[in-house]
PDB file of N, CA and C in Angstrom:
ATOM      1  N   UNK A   1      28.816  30.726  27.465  1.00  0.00           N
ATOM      2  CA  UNK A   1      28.137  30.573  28.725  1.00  0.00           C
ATOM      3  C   UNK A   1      27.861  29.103  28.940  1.00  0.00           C
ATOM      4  N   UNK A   2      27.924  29.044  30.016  1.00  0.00           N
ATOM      5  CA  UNK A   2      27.862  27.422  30.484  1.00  0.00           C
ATOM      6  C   UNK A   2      26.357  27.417  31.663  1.00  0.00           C
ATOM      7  N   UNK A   3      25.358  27.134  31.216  1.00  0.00           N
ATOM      8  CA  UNK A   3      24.427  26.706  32.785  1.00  0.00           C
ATOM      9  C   UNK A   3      24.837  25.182  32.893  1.00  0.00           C
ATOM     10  N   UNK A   4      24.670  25.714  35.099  1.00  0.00           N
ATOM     11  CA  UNK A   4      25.253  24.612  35.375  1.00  0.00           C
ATOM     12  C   UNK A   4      23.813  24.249  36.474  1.00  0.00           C
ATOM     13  N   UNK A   5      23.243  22.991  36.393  1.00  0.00           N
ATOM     14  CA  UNK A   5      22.128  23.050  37.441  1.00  0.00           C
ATOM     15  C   UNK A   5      22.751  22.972  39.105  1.00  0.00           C
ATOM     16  N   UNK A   6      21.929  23.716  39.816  1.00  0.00           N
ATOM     17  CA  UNK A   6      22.209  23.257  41.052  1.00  0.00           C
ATOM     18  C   UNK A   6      21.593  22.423  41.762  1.00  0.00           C
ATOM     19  N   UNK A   7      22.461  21.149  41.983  1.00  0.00           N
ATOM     20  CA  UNK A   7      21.325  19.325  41.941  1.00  0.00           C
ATOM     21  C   UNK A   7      20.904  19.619  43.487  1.00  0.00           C
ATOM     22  N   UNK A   8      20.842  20.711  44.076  1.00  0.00           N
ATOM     23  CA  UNK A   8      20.397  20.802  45.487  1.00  0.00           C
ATOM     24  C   UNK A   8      18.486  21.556  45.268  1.00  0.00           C
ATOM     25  N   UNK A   9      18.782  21.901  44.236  1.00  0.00           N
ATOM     26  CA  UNK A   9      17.381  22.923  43.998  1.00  0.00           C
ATOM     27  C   UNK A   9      17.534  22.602  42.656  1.00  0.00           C
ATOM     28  N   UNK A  10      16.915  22.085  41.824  1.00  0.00           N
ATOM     29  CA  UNK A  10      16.705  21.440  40.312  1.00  0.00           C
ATOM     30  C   UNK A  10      16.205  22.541  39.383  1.00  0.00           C
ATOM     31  N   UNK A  11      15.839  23.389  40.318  1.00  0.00           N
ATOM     32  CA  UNK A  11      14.639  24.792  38.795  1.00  0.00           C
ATOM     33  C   UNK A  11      15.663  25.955  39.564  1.00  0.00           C
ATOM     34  N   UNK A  12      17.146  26.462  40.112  1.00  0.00           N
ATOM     35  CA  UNK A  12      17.696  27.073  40.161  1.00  0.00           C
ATOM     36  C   UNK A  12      18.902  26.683  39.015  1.00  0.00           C
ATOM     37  N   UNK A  13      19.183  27.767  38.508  1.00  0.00           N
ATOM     38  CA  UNK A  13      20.763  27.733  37.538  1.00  0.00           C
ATOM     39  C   UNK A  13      21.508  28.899  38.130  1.00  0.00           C
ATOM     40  N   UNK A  14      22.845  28.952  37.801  1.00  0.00           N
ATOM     41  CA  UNK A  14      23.774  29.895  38.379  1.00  0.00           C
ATOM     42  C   UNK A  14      24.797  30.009  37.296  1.00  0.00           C
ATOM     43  N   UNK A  15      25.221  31.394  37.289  1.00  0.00           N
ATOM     44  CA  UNK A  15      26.339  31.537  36.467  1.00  0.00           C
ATOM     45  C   UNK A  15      27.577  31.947  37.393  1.00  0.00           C
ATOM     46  N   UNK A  16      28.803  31.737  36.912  1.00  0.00           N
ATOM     47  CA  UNK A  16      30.176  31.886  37.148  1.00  0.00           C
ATOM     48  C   UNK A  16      30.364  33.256  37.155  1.00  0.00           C
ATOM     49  N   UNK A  17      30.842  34.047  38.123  1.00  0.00           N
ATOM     50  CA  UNK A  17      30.701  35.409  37.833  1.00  0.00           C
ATOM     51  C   UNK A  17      32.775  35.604  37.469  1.00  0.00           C
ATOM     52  N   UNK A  18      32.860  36.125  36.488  1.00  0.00           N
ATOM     53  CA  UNK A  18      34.653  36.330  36.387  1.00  0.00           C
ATOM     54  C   UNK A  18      34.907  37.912  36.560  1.00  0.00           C
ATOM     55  N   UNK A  19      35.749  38.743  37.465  1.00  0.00           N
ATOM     56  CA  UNK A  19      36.432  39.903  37.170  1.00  0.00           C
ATOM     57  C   UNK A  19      37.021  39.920  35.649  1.00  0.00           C
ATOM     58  N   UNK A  20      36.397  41.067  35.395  1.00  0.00           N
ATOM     59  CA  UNK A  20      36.820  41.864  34.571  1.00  0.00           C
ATOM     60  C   UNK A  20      36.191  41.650  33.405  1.00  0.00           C
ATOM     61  N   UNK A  21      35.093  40.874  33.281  1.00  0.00           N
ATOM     62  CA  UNK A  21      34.312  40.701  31.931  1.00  0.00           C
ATOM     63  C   UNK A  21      33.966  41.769  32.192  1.00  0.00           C
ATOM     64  N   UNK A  22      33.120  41.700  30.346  1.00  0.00           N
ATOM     65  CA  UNK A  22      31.565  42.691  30.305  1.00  0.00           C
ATOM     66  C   UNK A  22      30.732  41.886  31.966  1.00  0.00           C
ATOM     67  N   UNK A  23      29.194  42.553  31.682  1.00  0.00           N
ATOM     68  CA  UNK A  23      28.529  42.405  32.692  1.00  0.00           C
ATOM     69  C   UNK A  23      27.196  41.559  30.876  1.00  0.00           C
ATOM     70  N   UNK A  24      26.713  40.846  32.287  1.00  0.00           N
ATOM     71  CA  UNK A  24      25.974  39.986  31.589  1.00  0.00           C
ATOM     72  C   UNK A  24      24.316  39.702  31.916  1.00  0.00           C
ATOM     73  N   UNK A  25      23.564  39.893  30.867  1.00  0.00           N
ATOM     74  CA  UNK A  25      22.332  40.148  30.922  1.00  0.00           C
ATOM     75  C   UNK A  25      21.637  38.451  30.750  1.00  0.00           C
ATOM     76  N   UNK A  26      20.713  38.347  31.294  1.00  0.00           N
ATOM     77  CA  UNK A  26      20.225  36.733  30.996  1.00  0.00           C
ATOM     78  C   UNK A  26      18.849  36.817  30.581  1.00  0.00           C
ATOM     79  N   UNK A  27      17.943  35.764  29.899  1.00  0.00           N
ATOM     80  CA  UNK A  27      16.920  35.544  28.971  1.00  0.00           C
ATOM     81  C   UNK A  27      16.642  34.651  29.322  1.00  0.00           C
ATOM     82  N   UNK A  28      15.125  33.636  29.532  1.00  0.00           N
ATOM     83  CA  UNK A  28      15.058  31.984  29.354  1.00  0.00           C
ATOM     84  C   UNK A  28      13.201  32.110  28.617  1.00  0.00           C
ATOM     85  N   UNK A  29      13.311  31.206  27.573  1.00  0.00           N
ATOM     86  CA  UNK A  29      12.115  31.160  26.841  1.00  0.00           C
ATOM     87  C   UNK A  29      12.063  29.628  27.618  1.00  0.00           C
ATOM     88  N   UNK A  30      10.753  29.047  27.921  1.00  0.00           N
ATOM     89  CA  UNK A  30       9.825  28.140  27.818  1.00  0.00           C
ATOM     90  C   UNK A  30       9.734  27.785  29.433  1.00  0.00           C
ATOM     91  N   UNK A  31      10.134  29.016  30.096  1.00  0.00           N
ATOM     92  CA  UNK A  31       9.696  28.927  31.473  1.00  0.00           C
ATOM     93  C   UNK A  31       8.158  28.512  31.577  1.00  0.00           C
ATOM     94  N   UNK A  32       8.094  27.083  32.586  1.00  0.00           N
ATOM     95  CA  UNK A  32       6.317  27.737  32.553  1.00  0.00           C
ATOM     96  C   UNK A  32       5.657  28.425  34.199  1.00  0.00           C
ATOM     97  N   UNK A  33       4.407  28.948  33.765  1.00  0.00           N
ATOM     98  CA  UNK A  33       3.929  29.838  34.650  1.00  0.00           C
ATOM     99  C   UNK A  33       4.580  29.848  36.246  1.00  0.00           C
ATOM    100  N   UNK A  34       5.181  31.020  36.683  1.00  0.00           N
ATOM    101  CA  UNK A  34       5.472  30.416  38.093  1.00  0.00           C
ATOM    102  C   UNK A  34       6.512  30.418  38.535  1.00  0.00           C
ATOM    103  N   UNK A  35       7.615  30.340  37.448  1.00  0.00           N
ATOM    104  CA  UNK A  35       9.090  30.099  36.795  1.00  0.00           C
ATOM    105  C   UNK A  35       9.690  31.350  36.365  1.00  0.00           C
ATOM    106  N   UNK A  36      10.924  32.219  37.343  1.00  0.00           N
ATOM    107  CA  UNK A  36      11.173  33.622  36.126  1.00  0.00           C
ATOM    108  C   UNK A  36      12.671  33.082  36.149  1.00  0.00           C
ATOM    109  N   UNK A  37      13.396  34.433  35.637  1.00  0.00           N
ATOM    110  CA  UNK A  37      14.834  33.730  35.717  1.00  0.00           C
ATOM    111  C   UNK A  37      15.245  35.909  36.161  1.00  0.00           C
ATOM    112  N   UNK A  38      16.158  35.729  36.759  1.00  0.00           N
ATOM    113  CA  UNK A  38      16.759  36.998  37.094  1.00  0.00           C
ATOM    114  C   UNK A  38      17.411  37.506  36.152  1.00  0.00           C
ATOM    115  N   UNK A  39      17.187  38.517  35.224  1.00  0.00           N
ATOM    116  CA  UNK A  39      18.120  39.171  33.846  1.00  0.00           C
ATOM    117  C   UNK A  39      19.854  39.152  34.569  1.00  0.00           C
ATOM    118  N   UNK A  40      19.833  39.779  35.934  1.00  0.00           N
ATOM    119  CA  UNK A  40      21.215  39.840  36.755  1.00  0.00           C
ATOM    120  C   UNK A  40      22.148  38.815  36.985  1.00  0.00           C
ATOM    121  N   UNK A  41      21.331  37.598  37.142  1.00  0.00           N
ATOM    122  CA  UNK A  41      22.032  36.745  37.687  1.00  0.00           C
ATOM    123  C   UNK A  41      21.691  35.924  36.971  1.00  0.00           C
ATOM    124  N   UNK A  42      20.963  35.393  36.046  1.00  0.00           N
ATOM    125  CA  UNK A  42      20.889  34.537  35.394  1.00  0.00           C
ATOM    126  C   UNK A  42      20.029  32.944  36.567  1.00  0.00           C
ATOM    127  N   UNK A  43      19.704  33.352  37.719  1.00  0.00           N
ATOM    128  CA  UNK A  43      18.638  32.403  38.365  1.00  0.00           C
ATOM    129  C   UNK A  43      17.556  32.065  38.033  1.00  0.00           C
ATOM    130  N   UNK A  44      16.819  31.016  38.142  1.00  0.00           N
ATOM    131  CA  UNK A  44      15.701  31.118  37.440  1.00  0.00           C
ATOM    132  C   UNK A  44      14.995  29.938  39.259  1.00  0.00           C
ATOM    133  N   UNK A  45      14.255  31.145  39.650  1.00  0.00           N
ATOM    134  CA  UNK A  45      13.357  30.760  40.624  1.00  0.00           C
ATOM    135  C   UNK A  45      11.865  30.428  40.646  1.00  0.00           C
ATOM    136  N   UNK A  46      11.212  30.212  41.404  1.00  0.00           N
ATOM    137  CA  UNK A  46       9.515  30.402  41.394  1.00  0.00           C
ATOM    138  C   UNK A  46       8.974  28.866  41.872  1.00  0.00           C
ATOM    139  N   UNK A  47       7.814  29.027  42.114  1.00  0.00           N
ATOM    140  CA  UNK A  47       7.003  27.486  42.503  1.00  0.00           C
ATOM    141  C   UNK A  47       5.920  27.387  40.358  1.00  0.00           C
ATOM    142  N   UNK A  48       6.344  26.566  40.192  1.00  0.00           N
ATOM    143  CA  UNK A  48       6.244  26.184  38.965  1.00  0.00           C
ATOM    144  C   UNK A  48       4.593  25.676  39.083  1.00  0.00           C
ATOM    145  N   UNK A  49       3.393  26.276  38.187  1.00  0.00           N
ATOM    146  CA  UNK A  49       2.361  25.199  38.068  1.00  0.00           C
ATOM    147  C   UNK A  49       2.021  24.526  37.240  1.00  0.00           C
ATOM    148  N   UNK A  50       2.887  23.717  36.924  1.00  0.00           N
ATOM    149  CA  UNK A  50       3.138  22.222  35.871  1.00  0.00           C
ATOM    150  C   UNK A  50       3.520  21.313  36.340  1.00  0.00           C
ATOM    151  N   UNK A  51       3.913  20.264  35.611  1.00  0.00           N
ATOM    152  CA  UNK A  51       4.769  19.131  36.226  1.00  0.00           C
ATOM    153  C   UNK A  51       5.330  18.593  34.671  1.00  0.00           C
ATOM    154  N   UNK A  52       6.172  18.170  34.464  1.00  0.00           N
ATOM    155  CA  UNK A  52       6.502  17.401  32.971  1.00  0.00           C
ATOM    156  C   UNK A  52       8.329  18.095  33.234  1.00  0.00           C
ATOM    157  N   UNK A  53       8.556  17.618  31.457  1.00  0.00           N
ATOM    158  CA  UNK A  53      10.298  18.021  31.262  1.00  0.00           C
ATOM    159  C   UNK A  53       9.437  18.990  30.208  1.00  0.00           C
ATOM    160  N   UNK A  54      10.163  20.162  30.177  1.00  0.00           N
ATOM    161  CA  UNK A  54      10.203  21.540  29.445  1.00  0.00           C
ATOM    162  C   UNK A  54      11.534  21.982  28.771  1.00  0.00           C
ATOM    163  N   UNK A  55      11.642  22.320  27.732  1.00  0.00           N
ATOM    164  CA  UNK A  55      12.821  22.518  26.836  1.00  0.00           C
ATOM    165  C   UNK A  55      12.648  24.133  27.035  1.00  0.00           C
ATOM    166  N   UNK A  56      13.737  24.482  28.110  1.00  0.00           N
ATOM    167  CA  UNK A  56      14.378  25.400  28.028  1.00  0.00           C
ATOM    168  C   UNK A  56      15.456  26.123  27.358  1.00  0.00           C
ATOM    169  N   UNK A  57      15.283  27.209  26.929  1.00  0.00           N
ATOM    170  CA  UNK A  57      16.771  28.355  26.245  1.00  0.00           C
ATOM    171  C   UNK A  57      16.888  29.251  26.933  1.00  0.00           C
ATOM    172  N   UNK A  58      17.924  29.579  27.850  1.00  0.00           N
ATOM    173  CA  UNK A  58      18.787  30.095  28.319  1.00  0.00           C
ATOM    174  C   UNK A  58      19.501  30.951  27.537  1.00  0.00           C
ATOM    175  N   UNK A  59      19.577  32.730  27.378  1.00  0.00           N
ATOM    176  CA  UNK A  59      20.583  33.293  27.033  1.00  0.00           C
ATOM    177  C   UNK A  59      21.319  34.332  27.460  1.00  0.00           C
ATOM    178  N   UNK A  60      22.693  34.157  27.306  1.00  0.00           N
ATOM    179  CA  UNK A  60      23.863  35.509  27.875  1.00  0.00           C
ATOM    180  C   UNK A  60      24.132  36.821  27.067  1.00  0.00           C
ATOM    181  N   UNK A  61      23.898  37.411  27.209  1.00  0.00           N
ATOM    182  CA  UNK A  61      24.005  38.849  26.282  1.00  0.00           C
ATOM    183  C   UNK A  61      25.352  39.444  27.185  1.00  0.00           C
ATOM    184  N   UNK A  62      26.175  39.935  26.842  1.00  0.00           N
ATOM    185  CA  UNK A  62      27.067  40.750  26.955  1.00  0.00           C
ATOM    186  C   UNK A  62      26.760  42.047  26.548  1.00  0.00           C
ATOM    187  N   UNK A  63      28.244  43.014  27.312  1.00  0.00           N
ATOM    188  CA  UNK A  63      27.746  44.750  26.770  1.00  0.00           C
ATOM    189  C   UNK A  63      28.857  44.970  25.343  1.00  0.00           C
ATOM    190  N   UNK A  64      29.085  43.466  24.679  1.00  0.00           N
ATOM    191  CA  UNK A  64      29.946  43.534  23.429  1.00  0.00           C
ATOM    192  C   UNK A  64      29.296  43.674  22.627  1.00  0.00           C
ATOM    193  N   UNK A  65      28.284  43.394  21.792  1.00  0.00           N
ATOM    194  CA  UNK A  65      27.200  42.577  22.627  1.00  0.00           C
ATOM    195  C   UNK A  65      27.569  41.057  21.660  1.00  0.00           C
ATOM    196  N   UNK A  66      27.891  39.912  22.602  1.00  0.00           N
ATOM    197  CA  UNK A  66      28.183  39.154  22.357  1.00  0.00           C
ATOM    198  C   UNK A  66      27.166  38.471  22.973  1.00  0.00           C
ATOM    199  N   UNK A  67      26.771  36.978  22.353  1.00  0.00           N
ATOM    200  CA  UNK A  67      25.381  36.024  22.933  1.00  0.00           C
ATOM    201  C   UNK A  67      25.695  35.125  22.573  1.00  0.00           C
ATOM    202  N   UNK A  68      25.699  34.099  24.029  1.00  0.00           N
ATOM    203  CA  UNK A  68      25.426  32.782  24.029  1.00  0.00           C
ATOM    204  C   UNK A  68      24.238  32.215  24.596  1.00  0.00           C
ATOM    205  N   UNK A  69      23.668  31.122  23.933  1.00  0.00           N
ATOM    206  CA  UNK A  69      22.480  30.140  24.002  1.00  0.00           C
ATOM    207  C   UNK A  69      22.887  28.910  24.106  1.00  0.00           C
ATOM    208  N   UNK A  70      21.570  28.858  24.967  1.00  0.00           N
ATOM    209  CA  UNK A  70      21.914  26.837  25.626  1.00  0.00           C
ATOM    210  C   UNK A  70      20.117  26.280  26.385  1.00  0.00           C
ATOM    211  N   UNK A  71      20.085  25.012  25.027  1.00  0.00           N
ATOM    212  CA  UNK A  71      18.821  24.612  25.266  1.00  0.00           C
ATOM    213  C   UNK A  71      18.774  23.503  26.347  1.00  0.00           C
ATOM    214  N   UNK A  72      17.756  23.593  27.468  1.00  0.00           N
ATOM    215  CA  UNK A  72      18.100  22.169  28.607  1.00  0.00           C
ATOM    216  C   UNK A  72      17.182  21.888  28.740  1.00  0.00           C
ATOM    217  N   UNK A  73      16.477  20.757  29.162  1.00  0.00           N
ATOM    218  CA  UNK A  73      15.913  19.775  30.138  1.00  0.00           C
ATOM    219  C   UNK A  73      15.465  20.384  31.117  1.00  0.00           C
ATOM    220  N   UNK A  74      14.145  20.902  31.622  1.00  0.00           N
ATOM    221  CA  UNK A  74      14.116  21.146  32.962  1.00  0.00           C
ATOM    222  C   UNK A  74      12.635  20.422  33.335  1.00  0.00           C
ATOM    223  N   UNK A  75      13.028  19.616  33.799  1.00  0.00           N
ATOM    224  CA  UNK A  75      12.031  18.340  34.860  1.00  0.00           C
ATOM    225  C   UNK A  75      11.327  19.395  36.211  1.00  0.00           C
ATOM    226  N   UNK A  76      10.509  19.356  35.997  1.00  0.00           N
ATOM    227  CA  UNK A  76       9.740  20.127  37.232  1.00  0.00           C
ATOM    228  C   UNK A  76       8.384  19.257  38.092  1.00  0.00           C
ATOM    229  N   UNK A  77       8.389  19.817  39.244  1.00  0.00           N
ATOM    230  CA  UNK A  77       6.736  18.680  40.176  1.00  0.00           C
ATOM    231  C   UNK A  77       6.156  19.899  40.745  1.00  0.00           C
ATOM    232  N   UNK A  78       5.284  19.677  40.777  1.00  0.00           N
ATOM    233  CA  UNK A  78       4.279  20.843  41.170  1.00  0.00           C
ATOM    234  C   UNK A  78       3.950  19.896  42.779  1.00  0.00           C
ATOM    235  N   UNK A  79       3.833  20.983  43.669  1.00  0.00           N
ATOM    236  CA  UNK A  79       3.921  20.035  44.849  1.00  0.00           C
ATOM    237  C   UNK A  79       2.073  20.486  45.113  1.00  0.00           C
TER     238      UNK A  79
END
C-alpha cells in the first residue's frame, strides 16, 4: 500500500482502487481527537483539535489477509 497525501486538503489520504484485488480494510493509530480515517476507503477526515506534526500509521488489511503499514508526518492547524 502506498498513502499518497492530497496537497489540496493535507489531513485527507486516498488509496488507488485496482479491479480485481481483494477488497481492502484501513486502520490509522495516532489520529488526534477530531481526525477518523474511513475503514472503506482508507480517508482520513475531521476538523482536528491540535495543531503540531503527529506520527501517523496507516494500515491495509486485505481478505488474504495480507497487511501493509506506513508511518507519516501529518502536520495539522487547528483553525
Amino acid at each position: 500500500m502506498q498513502v499518497q497525501p492530497d496537497l489540496h486538503h493535507p489531513t485527507h489520504h486516498h488509496r488507488r482502487q485496482t479491479h480485481g484485488k481483494p477488497t481492502l480494510h484501513y486502520t490509522a493509530t495516532g489520529l488526534p481527537f477530531g481526525l477518523t480515517i474511513d475503514t472503506n476507503t482508507g480517508r482520513i477526515t475531521g476538523k482536528p483539535w491540535t495543531t503540531g506534526t503527529l506520527q501517523i500509521t496507516a494500515t491495509a488489511t486485505d481478505s488474504t489477509p495480507t497487511t501493509a503499514t506506513t508511518t507519516f508526518p501529518l502536520t495539522v492547524t487547528w483553525f
